[in-house]
C-alpha atoms as a PDB file:
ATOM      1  CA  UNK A   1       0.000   0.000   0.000  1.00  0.00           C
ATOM      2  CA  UNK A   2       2.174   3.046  -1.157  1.00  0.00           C
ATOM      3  CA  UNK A   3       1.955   6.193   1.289  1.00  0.00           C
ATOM      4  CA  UNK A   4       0.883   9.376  -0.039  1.00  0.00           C
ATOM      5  CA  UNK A   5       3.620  10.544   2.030  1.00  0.00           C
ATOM      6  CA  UNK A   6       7.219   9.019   2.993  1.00  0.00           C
ATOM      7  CA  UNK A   7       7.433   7.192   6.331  1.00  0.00           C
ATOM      8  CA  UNK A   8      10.178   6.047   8.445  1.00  0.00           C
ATOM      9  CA  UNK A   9      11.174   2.285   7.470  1.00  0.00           C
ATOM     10  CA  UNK A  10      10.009   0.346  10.532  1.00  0.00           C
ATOM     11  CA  UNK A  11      13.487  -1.446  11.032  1.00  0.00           C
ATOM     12  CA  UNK A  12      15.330   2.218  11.534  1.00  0.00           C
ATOM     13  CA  UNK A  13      12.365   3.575  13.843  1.00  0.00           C
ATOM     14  CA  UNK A  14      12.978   0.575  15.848  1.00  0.00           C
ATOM     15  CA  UNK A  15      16.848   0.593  15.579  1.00  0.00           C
ATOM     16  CA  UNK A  16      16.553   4.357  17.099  1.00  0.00           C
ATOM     17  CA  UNK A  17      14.334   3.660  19.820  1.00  0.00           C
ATOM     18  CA  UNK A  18      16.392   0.616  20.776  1.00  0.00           C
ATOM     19  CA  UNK A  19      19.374   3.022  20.994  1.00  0.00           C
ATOM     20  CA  UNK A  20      21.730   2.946  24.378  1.00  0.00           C
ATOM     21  CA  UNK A  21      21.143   6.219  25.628  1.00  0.00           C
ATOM     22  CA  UNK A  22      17.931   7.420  24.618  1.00  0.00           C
ATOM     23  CA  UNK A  23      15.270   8.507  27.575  1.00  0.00           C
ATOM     24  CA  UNK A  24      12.507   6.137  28.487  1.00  0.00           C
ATOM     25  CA  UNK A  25       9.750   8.676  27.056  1.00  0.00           C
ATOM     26  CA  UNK A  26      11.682   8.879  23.835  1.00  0.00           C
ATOM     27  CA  UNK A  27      11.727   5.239  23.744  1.00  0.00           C
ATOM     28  CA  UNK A  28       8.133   4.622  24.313  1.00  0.00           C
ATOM     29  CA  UNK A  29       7.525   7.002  21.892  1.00  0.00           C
ATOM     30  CA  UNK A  30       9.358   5.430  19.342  1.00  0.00           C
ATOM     31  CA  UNK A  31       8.171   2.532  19.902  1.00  0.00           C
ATOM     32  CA  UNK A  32       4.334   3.729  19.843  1.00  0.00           C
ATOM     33  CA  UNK A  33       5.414   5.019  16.371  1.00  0.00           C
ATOM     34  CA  UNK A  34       6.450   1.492  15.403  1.00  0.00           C
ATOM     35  CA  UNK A  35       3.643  -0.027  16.089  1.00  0.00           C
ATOM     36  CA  UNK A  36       1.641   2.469  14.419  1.00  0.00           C
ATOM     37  CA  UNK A  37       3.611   2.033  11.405  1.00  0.00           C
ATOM     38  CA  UNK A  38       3.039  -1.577  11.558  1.00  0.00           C
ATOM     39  CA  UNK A  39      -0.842  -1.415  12.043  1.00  0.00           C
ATOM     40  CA  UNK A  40      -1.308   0.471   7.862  1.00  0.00           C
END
């Protein structure tokens, strides 16, 4: 299903909220972006 718009490639969202260092917020948020990105 092509986007009208360009998204984030799941694998890199996740690789950047997996990231050592990032803050637990920032994490969950990424992570909440995942799975919305998974759920198109």
């Amino acid at each position: 299903m092509p986007a009208t718009h360009p998204q984030p490639k799941l694998p890199s969202v996740v690789a950047a909220a997996l990231k050592p260092g990032r803050a637990a917020h920032d994490r969950q948020r990424d992570l909440v972006r995942a799975s919305l990105l998974l759920a198109r």
